[in-house]
C-alpha atoms as a PDB file:
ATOM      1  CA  UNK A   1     108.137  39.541 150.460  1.00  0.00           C
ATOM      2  CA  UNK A   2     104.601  39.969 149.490  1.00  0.00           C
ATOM      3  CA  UNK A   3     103.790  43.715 147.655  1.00  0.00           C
ATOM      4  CA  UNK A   4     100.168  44.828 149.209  1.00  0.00           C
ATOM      5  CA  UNK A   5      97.424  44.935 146.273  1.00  0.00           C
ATOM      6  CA  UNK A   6      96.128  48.405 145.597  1.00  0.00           C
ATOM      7  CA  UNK A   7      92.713  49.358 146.104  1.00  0.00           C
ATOM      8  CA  UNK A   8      91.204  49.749 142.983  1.00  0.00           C
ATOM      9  CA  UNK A   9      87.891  52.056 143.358  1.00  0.00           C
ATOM     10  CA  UNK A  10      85.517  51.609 140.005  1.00  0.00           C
ATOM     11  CA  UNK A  11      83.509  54.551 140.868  1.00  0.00           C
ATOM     12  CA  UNK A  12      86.055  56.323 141.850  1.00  0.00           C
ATOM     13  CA  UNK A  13      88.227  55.703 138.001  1.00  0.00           C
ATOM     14  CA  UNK A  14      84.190  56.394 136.558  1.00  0.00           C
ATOM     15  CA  UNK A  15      84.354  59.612 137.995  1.00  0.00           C
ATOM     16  CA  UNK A  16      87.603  60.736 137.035  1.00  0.00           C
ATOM     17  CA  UNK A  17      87.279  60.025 133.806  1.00  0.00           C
ATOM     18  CA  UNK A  18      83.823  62.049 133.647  1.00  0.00           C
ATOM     19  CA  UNK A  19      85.227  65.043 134.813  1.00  0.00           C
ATOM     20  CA  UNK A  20      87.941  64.759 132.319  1.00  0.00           C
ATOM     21  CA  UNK A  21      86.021  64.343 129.334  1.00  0.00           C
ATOM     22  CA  UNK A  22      83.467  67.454 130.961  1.00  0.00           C
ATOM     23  CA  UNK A  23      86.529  69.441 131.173  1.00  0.00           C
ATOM     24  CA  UNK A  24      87.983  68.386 127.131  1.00  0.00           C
ATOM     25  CA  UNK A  25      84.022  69.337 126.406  1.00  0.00           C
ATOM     26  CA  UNK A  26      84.087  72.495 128.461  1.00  0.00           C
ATOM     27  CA  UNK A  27      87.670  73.308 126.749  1.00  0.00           C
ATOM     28  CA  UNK A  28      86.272  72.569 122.956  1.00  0.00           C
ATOM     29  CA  UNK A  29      83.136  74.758 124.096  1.00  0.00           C
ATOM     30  CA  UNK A  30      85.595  77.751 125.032  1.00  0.00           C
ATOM     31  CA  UNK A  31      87.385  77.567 121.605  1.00  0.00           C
ATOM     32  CA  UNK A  32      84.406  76.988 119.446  1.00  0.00           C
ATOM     33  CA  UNK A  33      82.994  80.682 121.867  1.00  0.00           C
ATOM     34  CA  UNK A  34      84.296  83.448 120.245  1.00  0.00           C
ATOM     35  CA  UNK A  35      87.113  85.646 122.052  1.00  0.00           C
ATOM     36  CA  UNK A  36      87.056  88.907 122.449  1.00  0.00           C
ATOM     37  CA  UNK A  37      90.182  91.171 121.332  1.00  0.00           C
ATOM     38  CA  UNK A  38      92.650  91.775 124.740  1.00  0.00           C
ATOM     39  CA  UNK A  39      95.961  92.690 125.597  1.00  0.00           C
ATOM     40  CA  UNK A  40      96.211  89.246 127.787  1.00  0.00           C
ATOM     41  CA  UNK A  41      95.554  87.028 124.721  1.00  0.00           C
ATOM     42  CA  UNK A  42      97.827  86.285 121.592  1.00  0.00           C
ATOM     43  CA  UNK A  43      96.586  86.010 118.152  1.00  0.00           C
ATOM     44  CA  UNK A  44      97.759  84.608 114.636  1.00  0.00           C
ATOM     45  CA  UNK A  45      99.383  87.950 112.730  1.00  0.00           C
ATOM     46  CA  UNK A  46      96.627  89.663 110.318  1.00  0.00           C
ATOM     47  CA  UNK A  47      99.870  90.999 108.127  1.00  0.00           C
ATOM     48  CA  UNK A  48     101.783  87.717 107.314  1.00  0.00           C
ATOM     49  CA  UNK A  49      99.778  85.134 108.437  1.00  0.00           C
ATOM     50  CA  UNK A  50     102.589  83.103 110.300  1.00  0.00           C
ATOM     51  CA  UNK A  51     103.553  85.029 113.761  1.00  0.00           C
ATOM     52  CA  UNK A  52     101.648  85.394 116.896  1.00  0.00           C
ATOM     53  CA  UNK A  53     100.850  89.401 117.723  1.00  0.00           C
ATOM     54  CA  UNK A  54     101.103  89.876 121.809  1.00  0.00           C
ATOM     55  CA  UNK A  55     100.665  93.257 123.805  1.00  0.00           C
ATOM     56  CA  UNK A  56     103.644  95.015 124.486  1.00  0.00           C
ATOM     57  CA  UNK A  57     104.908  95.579 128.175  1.00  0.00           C
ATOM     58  CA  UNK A  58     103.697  98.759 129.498  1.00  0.00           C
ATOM     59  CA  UNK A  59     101.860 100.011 125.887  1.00  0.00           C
ATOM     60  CA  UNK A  60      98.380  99.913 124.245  1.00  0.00           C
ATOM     61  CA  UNK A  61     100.112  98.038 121.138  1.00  0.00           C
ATOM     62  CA  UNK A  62     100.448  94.658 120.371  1.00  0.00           C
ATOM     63  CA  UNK A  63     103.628  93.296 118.220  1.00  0.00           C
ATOM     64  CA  UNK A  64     104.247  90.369 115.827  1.00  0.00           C
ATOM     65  CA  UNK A  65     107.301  88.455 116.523  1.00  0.00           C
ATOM     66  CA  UNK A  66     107.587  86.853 113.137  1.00  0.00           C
ATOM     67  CA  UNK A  67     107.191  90.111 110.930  1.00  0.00           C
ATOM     68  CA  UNK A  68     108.105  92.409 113.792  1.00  0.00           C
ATOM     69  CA  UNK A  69     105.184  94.562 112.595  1.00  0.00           C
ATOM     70  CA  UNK A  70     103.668  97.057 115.261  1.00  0.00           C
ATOM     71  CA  UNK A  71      99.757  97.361 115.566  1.00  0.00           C
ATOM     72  CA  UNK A  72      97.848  99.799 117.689  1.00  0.00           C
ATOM     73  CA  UNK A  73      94.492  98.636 118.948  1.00  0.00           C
ATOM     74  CA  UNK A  74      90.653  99.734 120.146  1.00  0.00           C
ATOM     75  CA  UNK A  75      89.579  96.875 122.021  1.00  0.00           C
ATOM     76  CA  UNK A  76      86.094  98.603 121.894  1.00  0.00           C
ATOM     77  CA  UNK A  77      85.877  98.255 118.301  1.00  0.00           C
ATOM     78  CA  UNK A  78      87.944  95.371 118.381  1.00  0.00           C
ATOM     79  CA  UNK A  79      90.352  96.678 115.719  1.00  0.00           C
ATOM     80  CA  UNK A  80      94.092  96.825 115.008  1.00  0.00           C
ATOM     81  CA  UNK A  81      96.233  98.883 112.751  1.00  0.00           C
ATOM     82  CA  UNK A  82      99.897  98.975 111.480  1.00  0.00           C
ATOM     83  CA  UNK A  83     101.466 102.139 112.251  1.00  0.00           C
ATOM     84  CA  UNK A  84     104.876 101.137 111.218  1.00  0.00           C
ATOM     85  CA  UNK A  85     103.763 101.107 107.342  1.00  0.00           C
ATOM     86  CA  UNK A  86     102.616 103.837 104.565  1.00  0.00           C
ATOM     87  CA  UNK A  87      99.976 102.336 103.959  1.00  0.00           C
ATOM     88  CA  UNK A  88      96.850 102.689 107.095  1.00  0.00           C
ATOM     89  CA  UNK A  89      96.053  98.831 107.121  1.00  0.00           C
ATOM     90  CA  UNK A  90      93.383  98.191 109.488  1.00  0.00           C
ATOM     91  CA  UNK A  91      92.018  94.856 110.597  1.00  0.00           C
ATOM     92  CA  UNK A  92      88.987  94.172 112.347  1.00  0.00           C
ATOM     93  CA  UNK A  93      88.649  91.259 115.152  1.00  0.00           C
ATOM     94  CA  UNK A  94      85.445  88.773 115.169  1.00  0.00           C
ATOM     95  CA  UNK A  95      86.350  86.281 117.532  1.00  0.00           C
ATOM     96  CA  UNK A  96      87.877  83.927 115.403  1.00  0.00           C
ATOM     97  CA  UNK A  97      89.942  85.550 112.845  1.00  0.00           C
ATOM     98  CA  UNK A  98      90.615  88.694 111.301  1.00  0.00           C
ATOM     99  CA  UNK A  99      89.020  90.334 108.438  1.00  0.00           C
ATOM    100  CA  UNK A 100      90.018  93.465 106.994  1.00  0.00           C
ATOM    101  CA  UNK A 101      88.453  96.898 107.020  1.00  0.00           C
ATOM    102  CA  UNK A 102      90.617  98.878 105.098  1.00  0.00           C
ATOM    103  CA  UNK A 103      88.940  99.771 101.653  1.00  0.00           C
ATOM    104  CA  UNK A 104      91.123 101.055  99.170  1.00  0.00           C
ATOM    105  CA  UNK A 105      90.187 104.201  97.282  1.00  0.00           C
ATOM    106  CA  UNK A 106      89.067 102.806  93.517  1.00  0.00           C
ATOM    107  CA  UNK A 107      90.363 106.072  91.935  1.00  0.00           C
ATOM    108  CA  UNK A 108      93.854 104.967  93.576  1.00  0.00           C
ATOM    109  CA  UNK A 109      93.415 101.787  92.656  1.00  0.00           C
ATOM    110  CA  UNK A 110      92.435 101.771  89.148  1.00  0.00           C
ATOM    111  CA  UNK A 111      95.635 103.989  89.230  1.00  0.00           C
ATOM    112  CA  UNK A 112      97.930 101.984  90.508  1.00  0.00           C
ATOM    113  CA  UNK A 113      96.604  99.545  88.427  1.00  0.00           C
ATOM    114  CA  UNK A 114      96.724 101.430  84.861  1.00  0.00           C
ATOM    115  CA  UNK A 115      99.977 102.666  86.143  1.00  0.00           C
ATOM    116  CA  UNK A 116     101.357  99.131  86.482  1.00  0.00           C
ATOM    117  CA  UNK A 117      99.947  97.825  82.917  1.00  0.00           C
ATOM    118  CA  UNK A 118     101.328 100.981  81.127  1.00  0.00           C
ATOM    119  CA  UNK A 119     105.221  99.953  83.053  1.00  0.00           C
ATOM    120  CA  UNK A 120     105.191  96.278  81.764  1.00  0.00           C
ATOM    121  CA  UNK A 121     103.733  96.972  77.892  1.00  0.00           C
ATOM    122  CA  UNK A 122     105.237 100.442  77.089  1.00  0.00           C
ATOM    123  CA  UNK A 123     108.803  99.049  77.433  1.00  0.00           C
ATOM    124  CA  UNK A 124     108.474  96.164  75.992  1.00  0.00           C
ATOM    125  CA  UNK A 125     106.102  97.104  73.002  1.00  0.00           C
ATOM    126  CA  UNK A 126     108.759 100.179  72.351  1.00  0.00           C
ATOM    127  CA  UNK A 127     111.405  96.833  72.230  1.00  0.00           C
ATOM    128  CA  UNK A 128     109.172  94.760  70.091  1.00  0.00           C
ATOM    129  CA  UNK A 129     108.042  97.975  67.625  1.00  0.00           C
ATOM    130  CA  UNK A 130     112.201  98.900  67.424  1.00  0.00           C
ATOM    131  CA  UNK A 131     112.591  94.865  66.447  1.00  0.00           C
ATOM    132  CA  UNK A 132     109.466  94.938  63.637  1.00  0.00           C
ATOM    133  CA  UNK A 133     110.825  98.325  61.920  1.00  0.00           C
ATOM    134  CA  UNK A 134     114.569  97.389  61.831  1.00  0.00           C
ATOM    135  CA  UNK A 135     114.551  93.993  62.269  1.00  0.00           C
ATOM    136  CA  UNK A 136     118.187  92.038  61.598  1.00  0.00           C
ATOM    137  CA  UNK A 137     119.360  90.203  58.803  1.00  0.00           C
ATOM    138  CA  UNK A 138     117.856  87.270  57.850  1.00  0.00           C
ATOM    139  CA  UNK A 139     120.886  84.664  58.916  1.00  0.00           C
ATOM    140  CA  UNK A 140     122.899  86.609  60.716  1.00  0.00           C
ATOM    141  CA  UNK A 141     124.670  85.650  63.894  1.00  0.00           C
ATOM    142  CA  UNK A 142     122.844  88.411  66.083  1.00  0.00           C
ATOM    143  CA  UNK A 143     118.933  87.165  64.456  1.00  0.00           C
ATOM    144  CA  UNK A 144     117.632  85.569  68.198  1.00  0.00           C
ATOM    145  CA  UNK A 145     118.841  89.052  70.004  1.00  0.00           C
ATOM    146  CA  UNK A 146     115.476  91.074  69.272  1.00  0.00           C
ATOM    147  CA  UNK A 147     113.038  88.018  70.625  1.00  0.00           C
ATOM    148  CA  UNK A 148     116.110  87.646  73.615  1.00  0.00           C
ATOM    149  CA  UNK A 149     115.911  91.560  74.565  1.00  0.00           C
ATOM    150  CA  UNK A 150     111.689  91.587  74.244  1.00  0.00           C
ATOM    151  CA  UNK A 151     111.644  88.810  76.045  1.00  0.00           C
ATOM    152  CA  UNK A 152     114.196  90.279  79.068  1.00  0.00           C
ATOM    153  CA  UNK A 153     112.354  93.337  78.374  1.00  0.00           C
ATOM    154  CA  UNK A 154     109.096  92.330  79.435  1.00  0.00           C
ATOM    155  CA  UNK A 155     110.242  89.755  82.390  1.00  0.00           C
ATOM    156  CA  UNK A 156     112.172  92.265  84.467  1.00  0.00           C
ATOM    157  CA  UNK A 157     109.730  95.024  83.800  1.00  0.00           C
ATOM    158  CA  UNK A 158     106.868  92.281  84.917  1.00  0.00           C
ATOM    159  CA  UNK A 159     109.148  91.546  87.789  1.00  0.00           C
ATOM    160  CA  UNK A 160     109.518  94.861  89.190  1.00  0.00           C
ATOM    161  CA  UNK A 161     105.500  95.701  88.668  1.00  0.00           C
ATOM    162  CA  UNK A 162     104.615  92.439  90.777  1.00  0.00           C
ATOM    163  CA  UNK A 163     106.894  93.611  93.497  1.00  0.00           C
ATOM    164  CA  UNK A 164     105.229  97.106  93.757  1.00  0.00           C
ATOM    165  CA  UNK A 165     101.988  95.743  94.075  1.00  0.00           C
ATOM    166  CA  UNK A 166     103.188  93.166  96.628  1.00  0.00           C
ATOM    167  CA  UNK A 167     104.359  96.009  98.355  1.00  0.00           C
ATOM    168  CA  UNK A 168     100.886  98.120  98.688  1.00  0.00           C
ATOM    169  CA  UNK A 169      99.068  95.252  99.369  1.00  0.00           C
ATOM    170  CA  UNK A 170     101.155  93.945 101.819  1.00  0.00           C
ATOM    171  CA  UNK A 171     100.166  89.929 100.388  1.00  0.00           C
ATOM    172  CA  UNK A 172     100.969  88.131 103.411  1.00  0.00           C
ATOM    173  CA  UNK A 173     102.988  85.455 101.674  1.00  0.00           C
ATOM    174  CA  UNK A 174     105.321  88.312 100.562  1.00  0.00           C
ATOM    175  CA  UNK A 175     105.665  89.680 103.848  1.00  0.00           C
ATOM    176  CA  UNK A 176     106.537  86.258 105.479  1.00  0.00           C
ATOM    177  CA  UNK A 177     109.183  85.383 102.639  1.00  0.00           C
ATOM    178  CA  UNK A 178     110.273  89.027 102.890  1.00  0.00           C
ATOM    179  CA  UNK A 179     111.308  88.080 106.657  1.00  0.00           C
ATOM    180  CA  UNK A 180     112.384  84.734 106.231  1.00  0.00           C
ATOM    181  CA  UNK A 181     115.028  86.484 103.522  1.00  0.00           C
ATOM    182  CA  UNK A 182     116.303  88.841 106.329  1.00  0.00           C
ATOM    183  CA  UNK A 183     116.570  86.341 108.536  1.00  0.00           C
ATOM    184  CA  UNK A 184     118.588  84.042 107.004  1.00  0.00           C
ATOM    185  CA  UNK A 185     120.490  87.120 105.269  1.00  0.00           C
ATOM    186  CA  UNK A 186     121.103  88.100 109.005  1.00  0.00           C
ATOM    187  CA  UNK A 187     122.537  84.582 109.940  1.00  0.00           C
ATOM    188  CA  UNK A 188     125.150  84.480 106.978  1.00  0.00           C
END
């Protein structure tokens, strides 16, 4: 039994393969174009930097579904906001990415900021003064519990301060290990 030869067109494959690289062109042409801000597109989360934001079904809101954040939007200004936060973070949309238009207040911030240096020195200078005035006797079994207790002191203090400021700031790789942590508390 013989097996008929197919017909084998050059053109025909020439063709084909044209409009296949014009279409990978015409695809790379549409990504490099910048997009405009819609609730039929999905775009990279301006909060943590890891989910995809979509439009919610039958609202004027898109959603992350990695940080589960909630953001209102103008498309004519081509904006979005969290309104499930204190703080009124606002991001603005040029095409490709976002970039953000929320200025903080520099009165607030240079008080958040003093605030935050005055939390992590007073405690532990108040430690370190107590340890210079009375400080233990030379050779004693408790010397090493001053530089222990300044040095606890001044960690934990340090360690609550950088969590407030992650906090207002929202730092996206907070907010993504901040979900990662409930989700894997969730799956215990």
């Amino acid at each position: 039994m013989t097996q008929p030869t197919p017909d084998w067109n050059p053109s025909a494959s020439e063709t084909q393969s044209k409009s296949l690289a014009e279409g990978s062109h015409l695809s790379s042409r549409r990504s490099d174009h910048s997009q405009s801000l819609s609730y039929q597109d999905s775009y990279i989360c301006p909060v943590c930097r890891h989910g995809q934001i979509s439009a919610l079904t039958l609202m004027d809101a898109f959603a992350c579904n990695f940080c589960r954040h909630i953001f209102t939007a103008n498309l004519a200004n081509q904006t979005v906001q969290v309104v499930d936060s204190s703080q009124p973070l606002s991001w603005r949309w040029n095409g490709r990415g976002w970039q953000s238009t929320h200025r903080d207040d520099p009165s607030l911030t240079a008080v958040v900021w003093f605030a935050s240096i005055v939390l992590v020195l007073l405690p532990a200078g108040i430690v370190w003064l107590t340890s210079y005035l009375f400080p233990p006797l030379p050779g004693s079994l408790w010397d090493w519990f001053p530089n222990v207790w300044l040095g606890c002191t001044f960690g934990v203090h340090l360690l609550m301060v950088s969590w407030l400021l992650a906090e207002h700031y929202q730092i996206p790789i907070y907010v993504a290990s901040r979900v990662r942590l409930r989700d894997w508390m969730g799956r215990r």
